[in-house]
C-alpha atoms as a PDB file:
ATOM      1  CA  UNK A   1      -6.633   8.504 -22.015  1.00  0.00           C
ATOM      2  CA  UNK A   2      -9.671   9.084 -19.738  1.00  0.00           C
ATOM      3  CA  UNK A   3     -10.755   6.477 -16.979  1.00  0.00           C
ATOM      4  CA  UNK A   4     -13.376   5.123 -15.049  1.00  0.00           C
ATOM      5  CA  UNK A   5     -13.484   2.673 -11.974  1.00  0.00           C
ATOM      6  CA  UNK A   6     -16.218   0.471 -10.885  1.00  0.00           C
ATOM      7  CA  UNK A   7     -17.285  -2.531  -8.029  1.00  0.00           C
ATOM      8  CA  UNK A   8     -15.885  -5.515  -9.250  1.00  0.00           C
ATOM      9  CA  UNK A   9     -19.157  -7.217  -7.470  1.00  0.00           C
ATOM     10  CA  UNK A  10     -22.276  -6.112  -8.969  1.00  0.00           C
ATOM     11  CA  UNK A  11     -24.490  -7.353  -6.407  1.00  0.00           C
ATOM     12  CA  UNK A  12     -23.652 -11.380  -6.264  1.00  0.00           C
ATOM     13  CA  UNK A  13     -22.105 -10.929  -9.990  1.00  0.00           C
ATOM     14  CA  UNK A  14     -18.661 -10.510 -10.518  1.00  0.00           C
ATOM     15  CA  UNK A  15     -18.024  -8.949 -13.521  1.00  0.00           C
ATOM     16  CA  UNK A  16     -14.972 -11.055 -15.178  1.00  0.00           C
ATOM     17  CA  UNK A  17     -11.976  -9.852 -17.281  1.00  0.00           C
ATOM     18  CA  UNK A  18     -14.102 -12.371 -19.894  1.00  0.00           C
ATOM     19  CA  UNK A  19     -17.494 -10.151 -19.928  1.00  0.00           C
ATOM     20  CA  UNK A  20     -15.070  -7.128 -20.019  1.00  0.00           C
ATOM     21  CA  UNK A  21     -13.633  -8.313 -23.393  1.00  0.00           C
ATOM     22  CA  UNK A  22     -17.506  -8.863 -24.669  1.00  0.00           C
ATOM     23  CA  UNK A  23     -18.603  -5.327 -23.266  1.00  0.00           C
ATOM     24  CA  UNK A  24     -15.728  -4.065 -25.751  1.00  0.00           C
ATOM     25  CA  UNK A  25     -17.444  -5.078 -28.672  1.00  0.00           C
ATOM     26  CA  UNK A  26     -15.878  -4.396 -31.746  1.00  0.00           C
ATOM     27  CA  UNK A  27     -13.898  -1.878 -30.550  1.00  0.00           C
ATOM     28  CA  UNK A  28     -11.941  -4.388 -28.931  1.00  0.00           C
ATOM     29  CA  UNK A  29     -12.520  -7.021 -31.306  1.00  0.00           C
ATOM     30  CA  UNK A  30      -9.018  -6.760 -33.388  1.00  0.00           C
ATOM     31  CA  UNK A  31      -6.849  -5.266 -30.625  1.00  0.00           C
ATOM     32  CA  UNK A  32      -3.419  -7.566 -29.374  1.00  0.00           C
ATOM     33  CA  UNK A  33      -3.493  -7.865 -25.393  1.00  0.00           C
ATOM     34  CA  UNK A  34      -0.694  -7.741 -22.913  1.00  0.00           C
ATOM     35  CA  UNK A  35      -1.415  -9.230 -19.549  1.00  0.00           C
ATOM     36  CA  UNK A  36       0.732  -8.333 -16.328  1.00  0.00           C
ATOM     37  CA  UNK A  37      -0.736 -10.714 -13.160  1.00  0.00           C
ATOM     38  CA  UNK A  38       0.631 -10.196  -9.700  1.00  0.00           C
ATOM     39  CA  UNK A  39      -0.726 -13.536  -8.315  1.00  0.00           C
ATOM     40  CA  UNK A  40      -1.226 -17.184 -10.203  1.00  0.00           C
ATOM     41  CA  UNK A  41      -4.827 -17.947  -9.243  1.00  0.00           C
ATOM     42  CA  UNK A  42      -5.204 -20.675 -11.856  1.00  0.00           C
ATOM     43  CA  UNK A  43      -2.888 -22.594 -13.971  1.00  0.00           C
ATOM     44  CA  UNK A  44      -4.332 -20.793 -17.196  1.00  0.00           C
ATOM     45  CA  UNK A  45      -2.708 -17.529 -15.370  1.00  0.00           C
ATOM     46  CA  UNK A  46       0.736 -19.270 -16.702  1.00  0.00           C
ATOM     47  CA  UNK A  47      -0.361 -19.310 -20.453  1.00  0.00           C
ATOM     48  CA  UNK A  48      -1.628 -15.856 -20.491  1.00  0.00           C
ATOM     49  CA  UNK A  49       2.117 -14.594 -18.792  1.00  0.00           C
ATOM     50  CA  UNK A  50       3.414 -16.739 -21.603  1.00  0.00           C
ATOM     51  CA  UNK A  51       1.839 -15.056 -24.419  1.00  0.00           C
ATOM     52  CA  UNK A  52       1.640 -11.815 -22.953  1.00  0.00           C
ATOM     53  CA  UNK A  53       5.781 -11.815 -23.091  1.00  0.00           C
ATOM     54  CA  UNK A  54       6.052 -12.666 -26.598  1.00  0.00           C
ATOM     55  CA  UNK A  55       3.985 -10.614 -28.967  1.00  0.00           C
ATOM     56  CA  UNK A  56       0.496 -10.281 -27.476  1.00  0.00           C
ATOM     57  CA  UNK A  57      -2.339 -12.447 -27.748  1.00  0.00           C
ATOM     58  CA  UNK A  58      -5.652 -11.532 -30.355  1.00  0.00           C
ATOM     59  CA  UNK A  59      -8.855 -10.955 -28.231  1.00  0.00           C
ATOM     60  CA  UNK A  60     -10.342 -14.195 -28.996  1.00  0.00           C
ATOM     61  CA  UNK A  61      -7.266 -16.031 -27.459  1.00  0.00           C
ATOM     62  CA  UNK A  62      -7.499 -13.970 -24.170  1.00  0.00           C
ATOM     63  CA  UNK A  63     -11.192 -14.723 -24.141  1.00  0.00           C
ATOM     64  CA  UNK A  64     -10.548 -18.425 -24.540  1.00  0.00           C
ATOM     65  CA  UNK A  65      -7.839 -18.208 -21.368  1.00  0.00           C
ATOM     66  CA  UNK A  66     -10.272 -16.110 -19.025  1.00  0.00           C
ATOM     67  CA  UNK A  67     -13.392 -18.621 -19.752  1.00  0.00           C
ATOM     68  CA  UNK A  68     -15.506 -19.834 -18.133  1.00  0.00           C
ATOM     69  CA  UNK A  69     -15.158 -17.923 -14.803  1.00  0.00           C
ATOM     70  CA  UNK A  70     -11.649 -17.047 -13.638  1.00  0.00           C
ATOM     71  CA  UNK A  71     -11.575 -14.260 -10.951  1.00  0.00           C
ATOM     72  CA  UNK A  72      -8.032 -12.379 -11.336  1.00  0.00           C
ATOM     73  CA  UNK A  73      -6.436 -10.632  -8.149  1.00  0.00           C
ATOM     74  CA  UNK A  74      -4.473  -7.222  -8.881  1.00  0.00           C
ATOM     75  CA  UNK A  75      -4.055  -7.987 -12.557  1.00  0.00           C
ATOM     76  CA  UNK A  76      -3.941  -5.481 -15.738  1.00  0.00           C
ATOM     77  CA  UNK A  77      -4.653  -6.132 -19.592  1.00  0.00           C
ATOM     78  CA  UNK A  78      -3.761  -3.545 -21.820  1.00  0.00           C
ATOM     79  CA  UNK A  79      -4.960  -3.333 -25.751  1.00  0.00           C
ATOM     80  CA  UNK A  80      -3.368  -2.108 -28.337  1.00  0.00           C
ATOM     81  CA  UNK A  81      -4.096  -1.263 -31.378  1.00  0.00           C
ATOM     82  CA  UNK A  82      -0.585  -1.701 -33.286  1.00  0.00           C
ATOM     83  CA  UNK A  83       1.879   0.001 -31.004  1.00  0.00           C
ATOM     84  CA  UNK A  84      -0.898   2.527 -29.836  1.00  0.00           C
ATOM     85  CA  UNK A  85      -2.123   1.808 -26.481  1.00  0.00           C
ATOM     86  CA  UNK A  86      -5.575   2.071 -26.461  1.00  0.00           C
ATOM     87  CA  UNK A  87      -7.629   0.172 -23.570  1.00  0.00           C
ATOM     88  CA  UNK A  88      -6.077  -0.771 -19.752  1.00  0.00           C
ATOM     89  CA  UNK A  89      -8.368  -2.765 -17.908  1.00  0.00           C
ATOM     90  CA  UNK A  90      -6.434  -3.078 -14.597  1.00  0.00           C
ATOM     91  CA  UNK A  91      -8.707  -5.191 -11.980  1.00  0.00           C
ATOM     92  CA  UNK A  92      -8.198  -4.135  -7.848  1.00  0.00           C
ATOM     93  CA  UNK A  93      -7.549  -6.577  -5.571  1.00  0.00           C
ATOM     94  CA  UNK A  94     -10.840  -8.401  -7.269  1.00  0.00           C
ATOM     95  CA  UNK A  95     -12.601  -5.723  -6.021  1.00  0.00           C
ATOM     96  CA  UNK A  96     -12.785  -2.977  -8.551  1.00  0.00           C
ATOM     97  CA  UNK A  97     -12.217  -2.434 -12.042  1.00  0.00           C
ATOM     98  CA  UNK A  98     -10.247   0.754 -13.559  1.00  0.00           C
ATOM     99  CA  UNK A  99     -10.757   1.244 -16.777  1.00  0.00           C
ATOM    100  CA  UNK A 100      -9.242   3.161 -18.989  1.00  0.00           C
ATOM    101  CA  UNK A 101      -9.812   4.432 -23.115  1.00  0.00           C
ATOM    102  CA  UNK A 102      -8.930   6.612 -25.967  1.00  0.00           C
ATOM    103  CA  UNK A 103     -12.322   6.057 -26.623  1.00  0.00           C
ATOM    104  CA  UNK A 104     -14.926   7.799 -25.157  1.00  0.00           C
ATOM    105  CA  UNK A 105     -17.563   5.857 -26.600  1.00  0.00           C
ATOM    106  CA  UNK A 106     -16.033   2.673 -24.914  1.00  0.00           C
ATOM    107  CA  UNK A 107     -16.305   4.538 -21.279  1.00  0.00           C
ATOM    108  CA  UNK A 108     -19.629   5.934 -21.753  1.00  0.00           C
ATOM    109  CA  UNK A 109     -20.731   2.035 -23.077  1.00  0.00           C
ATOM    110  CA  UNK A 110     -19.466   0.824 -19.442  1.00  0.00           C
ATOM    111  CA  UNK A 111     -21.315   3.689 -18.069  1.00  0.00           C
ATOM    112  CA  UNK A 112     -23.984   2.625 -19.094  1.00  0.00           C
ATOM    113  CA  UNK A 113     -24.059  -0.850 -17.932  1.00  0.00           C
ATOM    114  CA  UNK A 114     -22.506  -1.030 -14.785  1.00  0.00           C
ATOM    115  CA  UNK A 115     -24.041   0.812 -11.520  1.00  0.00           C
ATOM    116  CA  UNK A 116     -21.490   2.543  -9.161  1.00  0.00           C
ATOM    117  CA  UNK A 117     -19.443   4.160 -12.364  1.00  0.00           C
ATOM    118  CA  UNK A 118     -16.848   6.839 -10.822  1.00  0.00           C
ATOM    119  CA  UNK A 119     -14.444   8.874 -13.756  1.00  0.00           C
ATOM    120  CA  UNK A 120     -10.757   8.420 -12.287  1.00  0.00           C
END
């Protein structure tokens, strides 16, 4: 799996685990989401650690729990497709994102978009 990190804070935008899930398109469309959080910065942090330790969540429940704006400290979501791993979006200290595919096509998407792109 390849990587690539990014600011968190594109100019005054923070980019959101929410407009992460978008950028994914379909690729990320029928994936089932873990989420590990190392601090409860809103109650709807206590329903994603809820689903996240049974089976997963779909993509369109995880979108539902990170909208509208909710700004994660030191948190990762991993994707998988069945029991394949195959997206970790791991957010910094709400300063960077880490991102990391079996995908090229998904790195070279947030390439594209985001200024600041490093490869990990």
């Amino acid at each position: 799996m390849k990587g690539i990190t990014f600011p968190a804070w594109q100019g005054k935008h923070y980019v959101t685990l929410a407009e992460l899930l978008v950028r994914l398109g379909s690729f990320g469309l029928d994936l089932t989401w873990r989420v590990e959080l190392d601090e409860i910065v809103d109650p709807r942090c206590v329903e994603i650690e809820r689903r996240s330790a049974d089976s997963g969540m779909d993509t369109l429940t995880l979108l539902s729990l990170t909208t509208p704006f909710l700004q994660l400290i030191d948190a990762e979501a991993c994707g998988f497709a069945g029991d394949d791993l195959v997206v970790v979006l791991t957010e910094c200290d709400s300063s960077a994102w880490d991102i990391r595919a079996v995908d090229e096509r998904v790195l070279s998407a947030l390439r594209r978009h985001y200024p600041g792109v490093t490869d990990l």
